[in-house]
C-alpha atoms as a PDB file:
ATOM      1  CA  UNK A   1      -3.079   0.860 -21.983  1.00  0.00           C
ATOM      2  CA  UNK A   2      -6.243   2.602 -22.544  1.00  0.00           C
ATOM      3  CA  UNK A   3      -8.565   4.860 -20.094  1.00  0.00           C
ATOM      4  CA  UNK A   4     -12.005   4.191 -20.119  1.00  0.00           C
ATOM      5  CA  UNK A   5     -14.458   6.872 -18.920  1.00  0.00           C
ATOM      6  CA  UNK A   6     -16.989   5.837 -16.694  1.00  0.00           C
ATOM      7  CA  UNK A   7     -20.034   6.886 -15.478  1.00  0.00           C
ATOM      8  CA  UNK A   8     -20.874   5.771 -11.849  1.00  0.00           C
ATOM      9  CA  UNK A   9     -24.458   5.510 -10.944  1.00  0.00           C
ATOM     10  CA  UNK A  10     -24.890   6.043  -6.963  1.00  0.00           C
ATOM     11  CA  UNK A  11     -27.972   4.934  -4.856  1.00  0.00           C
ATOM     12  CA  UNK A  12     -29.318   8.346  -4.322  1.00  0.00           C
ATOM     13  CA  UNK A  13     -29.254   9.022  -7.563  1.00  0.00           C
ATOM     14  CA  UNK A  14     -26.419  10.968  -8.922  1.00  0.00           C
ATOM     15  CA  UNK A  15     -23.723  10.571 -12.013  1.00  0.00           C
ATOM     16  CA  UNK A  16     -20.288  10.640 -11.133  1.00  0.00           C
ATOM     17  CA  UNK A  17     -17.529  10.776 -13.377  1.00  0.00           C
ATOM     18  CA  UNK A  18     -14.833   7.808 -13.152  1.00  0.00           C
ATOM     19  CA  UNK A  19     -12.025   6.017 -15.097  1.00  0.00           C
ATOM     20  CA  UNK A  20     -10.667   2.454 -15.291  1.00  0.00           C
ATOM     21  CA  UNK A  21      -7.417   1.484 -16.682  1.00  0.00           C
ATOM     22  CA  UNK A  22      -7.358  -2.245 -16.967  1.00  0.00           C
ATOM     23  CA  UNK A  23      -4.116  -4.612 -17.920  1.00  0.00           C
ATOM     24  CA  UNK A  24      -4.839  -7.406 -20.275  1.00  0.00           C
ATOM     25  CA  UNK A  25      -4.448  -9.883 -17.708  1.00  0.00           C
ATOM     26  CA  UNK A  26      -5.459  -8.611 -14.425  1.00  0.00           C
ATOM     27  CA  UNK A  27      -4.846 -10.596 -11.489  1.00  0.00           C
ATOM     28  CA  UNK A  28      -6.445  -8.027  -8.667  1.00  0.00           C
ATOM     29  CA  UNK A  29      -8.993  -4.930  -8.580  1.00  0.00           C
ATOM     30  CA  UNK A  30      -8.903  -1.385  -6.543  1.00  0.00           C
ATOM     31  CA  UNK A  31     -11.105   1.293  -5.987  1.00  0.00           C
ATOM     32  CA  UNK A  32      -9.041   4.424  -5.737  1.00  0.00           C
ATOM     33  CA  UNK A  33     -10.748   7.362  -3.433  1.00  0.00           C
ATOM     34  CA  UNK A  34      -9.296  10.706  -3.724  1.00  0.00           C
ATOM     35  CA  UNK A  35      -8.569  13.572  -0.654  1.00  0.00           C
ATOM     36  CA  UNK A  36     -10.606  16.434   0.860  1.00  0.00           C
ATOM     37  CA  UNK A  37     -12.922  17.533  -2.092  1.00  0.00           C
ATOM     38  CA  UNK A  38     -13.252  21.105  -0.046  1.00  0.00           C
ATOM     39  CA  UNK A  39      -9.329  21.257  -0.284  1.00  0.00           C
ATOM     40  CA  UNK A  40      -9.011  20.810  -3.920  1.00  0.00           C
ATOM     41  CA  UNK A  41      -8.866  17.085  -4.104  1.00  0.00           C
ATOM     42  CA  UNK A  42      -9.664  15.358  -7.223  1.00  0.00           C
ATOM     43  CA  UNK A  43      -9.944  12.177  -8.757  1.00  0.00           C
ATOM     44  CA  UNK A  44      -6.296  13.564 -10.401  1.00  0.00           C
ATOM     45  CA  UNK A  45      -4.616  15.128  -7.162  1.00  0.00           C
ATOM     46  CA  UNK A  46      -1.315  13.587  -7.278  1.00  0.00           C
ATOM     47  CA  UNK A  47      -1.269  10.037  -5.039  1.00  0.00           C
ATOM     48  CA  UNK A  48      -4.369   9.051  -6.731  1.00  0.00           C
ATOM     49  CA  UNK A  49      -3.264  10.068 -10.206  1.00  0.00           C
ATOM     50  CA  UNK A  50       0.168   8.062  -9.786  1.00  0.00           C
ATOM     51  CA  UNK A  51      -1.679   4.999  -8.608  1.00  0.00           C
ATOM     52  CA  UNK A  52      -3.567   4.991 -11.272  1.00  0.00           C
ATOM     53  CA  UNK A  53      -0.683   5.276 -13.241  1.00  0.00           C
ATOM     54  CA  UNK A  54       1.436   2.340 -12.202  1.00  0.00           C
ATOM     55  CA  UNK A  55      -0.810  -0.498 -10.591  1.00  0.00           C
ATOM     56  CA  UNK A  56      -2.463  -1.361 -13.637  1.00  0.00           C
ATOM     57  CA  UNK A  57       1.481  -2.247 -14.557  1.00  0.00           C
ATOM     58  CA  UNK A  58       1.591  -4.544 -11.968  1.00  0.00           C
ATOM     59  CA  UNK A  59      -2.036  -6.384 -13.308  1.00  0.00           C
ATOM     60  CA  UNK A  60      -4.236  -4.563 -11.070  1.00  0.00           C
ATOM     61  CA  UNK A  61      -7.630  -2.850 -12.283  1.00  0.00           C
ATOM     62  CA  UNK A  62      -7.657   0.572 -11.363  1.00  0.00           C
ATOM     63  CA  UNK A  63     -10.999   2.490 -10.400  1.00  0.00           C
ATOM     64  CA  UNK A  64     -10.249   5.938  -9.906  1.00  0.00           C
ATOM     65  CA  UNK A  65     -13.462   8.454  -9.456  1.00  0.00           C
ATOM     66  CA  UNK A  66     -14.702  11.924  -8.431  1.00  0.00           C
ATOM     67  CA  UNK A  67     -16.420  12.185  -5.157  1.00  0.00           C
ATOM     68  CA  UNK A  68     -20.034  13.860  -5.202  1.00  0.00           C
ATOM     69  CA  UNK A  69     -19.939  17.742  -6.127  1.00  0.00           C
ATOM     70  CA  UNK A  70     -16.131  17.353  -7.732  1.00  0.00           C
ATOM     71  CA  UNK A  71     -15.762  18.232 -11.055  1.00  0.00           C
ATOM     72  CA  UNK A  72     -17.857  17.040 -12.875  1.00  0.00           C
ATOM     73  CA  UNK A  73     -19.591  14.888 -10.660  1.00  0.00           C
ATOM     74  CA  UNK A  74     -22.911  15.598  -9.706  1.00  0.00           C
ATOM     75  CA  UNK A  75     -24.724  16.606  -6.161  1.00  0.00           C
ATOM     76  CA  UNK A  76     -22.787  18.707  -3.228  1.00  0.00           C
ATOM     77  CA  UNK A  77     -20.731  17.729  -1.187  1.00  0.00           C
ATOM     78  CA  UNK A  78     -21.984  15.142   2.073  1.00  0.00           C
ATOM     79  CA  UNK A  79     -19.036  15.975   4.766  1.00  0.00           C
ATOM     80  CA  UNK A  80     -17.873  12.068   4.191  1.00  0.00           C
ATOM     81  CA  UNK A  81     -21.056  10.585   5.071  1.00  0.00           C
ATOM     82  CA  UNK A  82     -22.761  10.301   1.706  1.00  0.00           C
ATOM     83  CA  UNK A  83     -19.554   9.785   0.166  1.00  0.00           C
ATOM     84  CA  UNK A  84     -19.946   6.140   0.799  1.00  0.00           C
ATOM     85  CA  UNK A  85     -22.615   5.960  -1.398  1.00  0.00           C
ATOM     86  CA  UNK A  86     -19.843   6.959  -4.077  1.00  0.00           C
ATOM     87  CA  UNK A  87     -17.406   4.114  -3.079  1.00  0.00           C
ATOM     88  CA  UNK A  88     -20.558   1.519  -3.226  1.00  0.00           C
ATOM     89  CA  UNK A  89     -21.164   3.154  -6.965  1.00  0.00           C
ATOM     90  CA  UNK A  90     -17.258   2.304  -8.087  1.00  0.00           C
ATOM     91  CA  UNK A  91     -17.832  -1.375  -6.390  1.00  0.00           C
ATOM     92  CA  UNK A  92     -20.735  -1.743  -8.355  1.00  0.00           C
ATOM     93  CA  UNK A  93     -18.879  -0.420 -11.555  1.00  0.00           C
ATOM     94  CA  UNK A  94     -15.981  -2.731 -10.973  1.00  0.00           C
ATOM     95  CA  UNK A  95     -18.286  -5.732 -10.187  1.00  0.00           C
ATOM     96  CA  UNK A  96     -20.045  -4.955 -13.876  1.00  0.00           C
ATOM     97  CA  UNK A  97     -17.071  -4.589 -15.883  1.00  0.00           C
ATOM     98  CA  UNK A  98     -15.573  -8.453 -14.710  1.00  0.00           C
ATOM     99  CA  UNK A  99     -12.476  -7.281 -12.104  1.00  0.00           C
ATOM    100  CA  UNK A 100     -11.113  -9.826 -10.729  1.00  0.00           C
ATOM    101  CA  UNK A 101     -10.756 -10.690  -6.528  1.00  0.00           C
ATOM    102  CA  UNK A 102      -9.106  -9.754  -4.534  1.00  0.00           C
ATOM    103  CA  UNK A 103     -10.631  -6.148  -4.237  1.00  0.00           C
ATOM    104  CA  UNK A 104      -9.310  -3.495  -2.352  1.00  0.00           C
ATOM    105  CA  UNK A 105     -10.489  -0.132  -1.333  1.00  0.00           C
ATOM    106  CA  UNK A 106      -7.434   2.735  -1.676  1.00  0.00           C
ATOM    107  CA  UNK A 107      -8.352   5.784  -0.284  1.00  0.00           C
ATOM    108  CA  UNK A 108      -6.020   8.762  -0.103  1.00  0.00           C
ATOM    109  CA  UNK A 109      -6.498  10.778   3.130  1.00  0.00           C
ATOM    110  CA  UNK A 110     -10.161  11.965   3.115  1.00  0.00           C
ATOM    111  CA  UNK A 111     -10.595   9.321   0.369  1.00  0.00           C
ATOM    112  CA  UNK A 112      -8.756   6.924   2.782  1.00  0.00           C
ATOM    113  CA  UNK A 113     -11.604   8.217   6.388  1.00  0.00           C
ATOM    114  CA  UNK A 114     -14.412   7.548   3.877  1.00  0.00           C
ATOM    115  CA  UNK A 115     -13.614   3.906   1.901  1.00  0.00           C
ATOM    116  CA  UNK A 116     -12.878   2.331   6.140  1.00  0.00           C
ATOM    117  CA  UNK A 117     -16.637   3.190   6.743  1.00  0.00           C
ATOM    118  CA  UNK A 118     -17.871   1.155   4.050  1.00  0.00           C
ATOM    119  CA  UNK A 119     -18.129  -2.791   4.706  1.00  0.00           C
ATOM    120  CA  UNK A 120     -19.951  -3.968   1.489  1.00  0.00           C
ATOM    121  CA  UNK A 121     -19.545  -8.041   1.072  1.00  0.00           C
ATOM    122  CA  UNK A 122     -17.502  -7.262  -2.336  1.00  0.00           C
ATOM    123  CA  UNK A 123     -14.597  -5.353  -0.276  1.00  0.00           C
ATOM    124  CA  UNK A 124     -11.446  -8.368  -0.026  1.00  0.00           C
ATOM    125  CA  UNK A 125      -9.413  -5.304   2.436  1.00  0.00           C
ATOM    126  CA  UNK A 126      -9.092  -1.955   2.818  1.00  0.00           C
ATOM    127  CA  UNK A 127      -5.653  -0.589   2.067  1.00  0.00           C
ATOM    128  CA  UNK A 128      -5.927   3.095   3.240  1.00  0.00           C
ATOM    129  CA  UNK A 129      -2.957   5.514   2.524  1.00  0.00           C
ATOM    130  CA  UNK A 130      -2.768   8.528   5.050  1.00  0.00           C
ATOM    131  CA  UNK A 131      -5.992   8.425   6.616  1.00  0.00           C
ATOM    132  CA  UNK A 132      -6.667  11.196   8.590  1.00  0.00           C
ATOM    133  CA  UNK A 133      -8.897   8.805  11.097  1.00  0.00           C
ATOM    134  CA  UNK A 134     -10.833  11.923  11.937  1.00  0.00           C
ATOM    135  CA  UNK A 135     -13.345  13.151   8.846  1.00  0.00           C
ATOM    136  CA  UNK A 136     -15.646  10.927  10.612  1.00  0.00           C
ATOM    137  CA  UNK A 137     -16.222   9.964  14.061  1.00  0.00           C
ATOM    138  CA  UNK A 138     -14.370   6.740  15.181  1.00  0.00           C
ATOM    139  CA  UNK A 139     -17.860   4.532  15.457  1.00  0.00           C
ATOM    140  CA  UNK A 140     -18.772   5.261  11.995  1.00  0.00           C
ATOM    141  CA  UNK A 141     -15.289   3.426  10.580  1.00  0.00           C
ATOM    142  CA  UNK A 142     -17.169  -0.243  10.267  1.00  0.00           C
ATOM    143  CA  UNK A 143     -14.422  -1.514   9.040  1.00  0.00           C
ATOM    144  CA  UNK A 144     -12.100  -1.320  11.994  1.00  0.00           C
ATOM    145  CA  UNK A 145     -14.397  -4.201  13.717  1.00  0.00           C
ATOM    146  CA  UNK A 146     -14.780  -6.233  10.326  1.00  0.00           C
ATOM    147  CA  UNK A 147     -12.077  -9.491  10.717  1.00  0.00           C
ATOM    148  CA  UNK A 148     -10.929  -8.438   6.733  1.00  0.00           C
ATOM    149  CA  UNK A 149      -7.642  -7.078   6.665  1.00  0.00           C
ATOM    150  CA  UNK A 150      -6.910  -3.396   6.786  1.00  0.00           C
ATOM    151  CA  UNK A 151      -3.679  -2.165   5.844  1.00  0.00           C
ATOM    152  CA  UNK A 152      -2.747   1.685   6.528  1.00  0.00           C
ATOM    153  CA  UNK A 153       0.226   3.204   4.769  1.00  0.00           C
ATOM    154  CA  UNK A 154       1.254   5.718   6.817  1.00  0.00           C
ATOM    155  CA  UNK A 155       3.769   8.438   5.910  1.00  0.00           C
ATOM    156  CA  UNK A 156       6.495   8.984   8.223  1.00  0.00           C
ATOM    157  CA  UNK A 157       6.215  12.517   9.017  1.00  0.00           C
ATOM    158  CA  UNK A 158       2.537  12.726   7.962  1.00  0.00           C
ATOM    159  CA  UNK A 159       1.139  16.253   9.080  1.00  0.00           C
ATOM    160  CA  UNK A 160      -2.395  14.925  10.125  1.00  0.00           C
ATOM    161  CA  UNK A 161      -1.734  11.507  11.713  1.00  0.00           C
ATOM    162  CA  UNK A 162       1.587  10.123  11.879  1.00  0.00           C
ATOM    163  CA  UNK A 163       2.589   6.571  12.365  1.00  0.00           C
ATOM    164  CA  UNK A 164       2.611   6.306  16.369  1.00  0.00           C
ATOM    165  CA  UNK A 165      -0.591   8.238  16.384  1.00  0.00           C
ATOM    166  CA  UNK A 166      -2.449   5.850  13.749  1.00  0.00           C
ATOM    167  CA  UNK A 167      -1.334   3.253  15.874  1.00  0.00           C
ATOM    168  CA  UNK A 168      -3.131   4.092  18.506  1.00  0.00           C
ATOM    169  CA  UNK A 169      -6.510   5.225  17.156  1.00  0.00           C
ATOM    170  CA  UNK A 170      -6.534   1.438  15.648  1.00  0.00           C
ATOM    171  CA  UNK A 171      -5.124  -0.559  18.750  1.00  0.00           C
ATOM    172  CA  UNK A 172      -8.317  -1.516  19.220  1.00  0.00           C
ATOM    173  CA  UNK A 173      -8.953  -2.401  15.284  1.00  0.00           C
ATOM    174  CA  UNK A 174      -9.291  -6.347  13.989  1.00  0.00           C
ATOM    175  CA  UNK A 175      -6.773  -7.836  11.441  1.00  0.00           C
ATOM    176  CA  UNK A 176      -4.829  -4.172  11.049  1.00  0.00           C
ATOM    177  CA  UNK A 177      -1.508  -3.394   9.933  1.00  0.00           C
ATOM    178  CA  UNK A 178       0.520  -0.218   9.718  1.00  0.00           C
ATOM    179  CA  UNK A 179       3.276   0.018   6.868  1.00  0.00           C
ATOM    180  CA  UNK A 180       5.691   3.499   6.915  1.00  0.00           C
ATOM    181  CA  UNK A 181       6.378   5.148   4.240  1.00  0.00           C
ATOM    182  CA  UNK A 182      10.249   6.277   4.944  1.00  0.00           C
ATOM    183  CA  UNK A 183      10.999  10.083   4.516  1.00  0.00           C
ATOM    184  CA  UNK A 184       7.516  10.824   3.352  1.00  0.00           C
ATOM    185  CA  UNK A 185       4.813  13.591   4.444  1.00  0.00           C
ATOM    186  CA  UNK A 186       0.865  13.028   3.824  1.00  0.00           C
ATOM    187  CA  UNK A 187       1.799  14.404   0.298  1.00  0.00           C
ATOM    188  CA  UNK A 188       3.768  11.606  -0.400  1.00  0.00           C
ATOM    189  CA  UNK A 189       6.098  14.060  -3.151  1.00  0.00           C
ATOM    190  CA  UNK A 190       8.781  11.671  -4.388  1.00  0.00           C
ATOM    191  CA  UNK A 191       7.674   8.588  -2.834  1.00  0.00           C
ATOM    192  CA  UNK A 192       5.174   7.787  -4.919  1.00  0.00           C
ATOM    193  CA  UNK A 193       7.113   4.396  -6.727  1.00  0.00           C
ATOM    194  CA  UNK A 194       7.718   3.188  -2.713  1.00  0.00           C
ATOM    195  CA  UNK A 195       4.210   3.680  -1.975  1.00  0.00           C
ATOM    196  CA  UNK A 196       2.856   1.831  -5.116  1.00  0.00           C
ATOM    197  CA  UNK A 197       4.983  -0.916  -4.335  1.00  0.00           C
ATOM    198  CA  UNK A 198       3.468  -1.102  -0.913  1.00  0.00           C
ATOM    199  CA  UNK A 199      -0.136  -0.941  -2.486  1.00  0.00           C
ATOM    200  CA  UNK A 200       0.683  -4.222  -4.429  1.00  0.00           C
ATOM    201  CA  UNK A 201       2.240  -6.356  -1.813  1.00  0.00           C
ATOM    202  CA  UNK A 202      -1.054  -5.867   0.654  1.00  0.00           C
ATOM    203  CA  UNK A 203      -3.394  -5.958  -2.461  1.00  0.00           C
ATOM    204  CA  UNK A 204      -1.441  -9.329  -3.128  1.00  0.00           C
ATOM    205  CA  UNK A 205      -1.840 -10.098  -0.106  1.00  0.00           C
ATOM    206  CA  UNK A 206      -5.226 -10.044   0.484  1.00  0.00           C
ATOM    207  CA  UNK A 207      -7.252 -13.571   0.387  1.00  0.00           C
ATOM    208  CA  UNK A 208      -9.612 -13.976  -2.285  1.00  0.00           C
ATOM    209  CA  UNK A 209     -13.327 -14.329  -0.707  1.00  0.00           C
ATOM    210  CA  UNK A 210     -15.522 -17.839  -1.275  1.00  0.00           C
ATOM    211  CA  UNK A 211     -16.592 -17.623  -4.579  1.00  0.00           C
END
């Protein structure tokens, strides 16, 4: 199964560098965001890198990209905020290239903060792994009001927002669900085949959108 290299087109105007690994008979599509760009995250920091690795096994499309200012990506980096324009470039690239519905957003910690702020009509759920819930401020996560379903996969002993504290920054979230990741930190080292399963059963899960 082949890589092909991408190169996303954003709204303001920048190139960013992306790949897509495609099955030969996809059933599903994901946009994989990567963690803190100031803390050395990549579009190949682990989590991201072994997604990308085993979902296309499983007949899902996998997006995976460099945020603004990483590698080589153009422009500097937007503190999460502009970032969205990045996740709206990999929808658009993923729309062009045929992936199929249901669509899901996987963000990895930062990657995880930035993809629940975007709402765009192509988005079938958002499937975060380890957000943070705090690169941005709560009012600027649309998605936690949006009836689609979100789906958090939260490590158990994650370092930054652990299970009982995700749930309650999202009691107040529509259509939300928390899954555990057992004996895990926000690293994920080791877990990585329990936490791709998880990824496909709520990407399977999702409901495919009219049309």
């Amino acid at each position: 199964m082949a890589d092909d290299s991408l190169v996303l087109r954003t709204a303001d105007g920048l190139a960013l560098e992306a790949e897509m690994r495609a099955p030969e008979h996809p059933t599903a599509s994901v946009v994989l965001a990567h963690p803190h760009p100031l803390h050395g995250g990549s579009m190949r920091s682990v989590v991201t890198s072994e997604l990308f690795r085993l979902l296309p096994g499983s007949g899902i499309v996998a997006l995976r990209f460099n945020f603004r200012g990483v590698e080589g990506s153009e422009g500097t980096h937007g503190g999460g905020v502009d970032e969205a324009l990045d996740v709206v470039a990999a929808l658009d690239a993923l729309e062009a290239a045929g992936a199929p519905a249901p669509l899901a957003v996987v963000g990895w910690s930062f990657g995880g903060d930035v993809s629940l702020s975007v709402v765009d009509e192509r988005i079938d759920g958002w499937v975060p792994v380890a957000p943070t819930l705090r690169v941005l401020p709560p009012e600027a996560l649309a998605a936690a009001h949006d009836p689609r379903p979100k789906h958090l996969i939260v490590p158990e002993h994650d370092q930054f927002r652990p299970p009982t504290a995700a749930a309650e920054a999202t009691a107040g979230w529509v259509n939300t669900t928390i899954d555990t990741v057992a004996g895990a930190d926000h690293f994920l080292l080791g877990r990585t085949d329990a936490l791709a399963s998880l990824v496909r059963r709520r990407v399977g899960d999702l409901p495919r959108r009219a049309g």
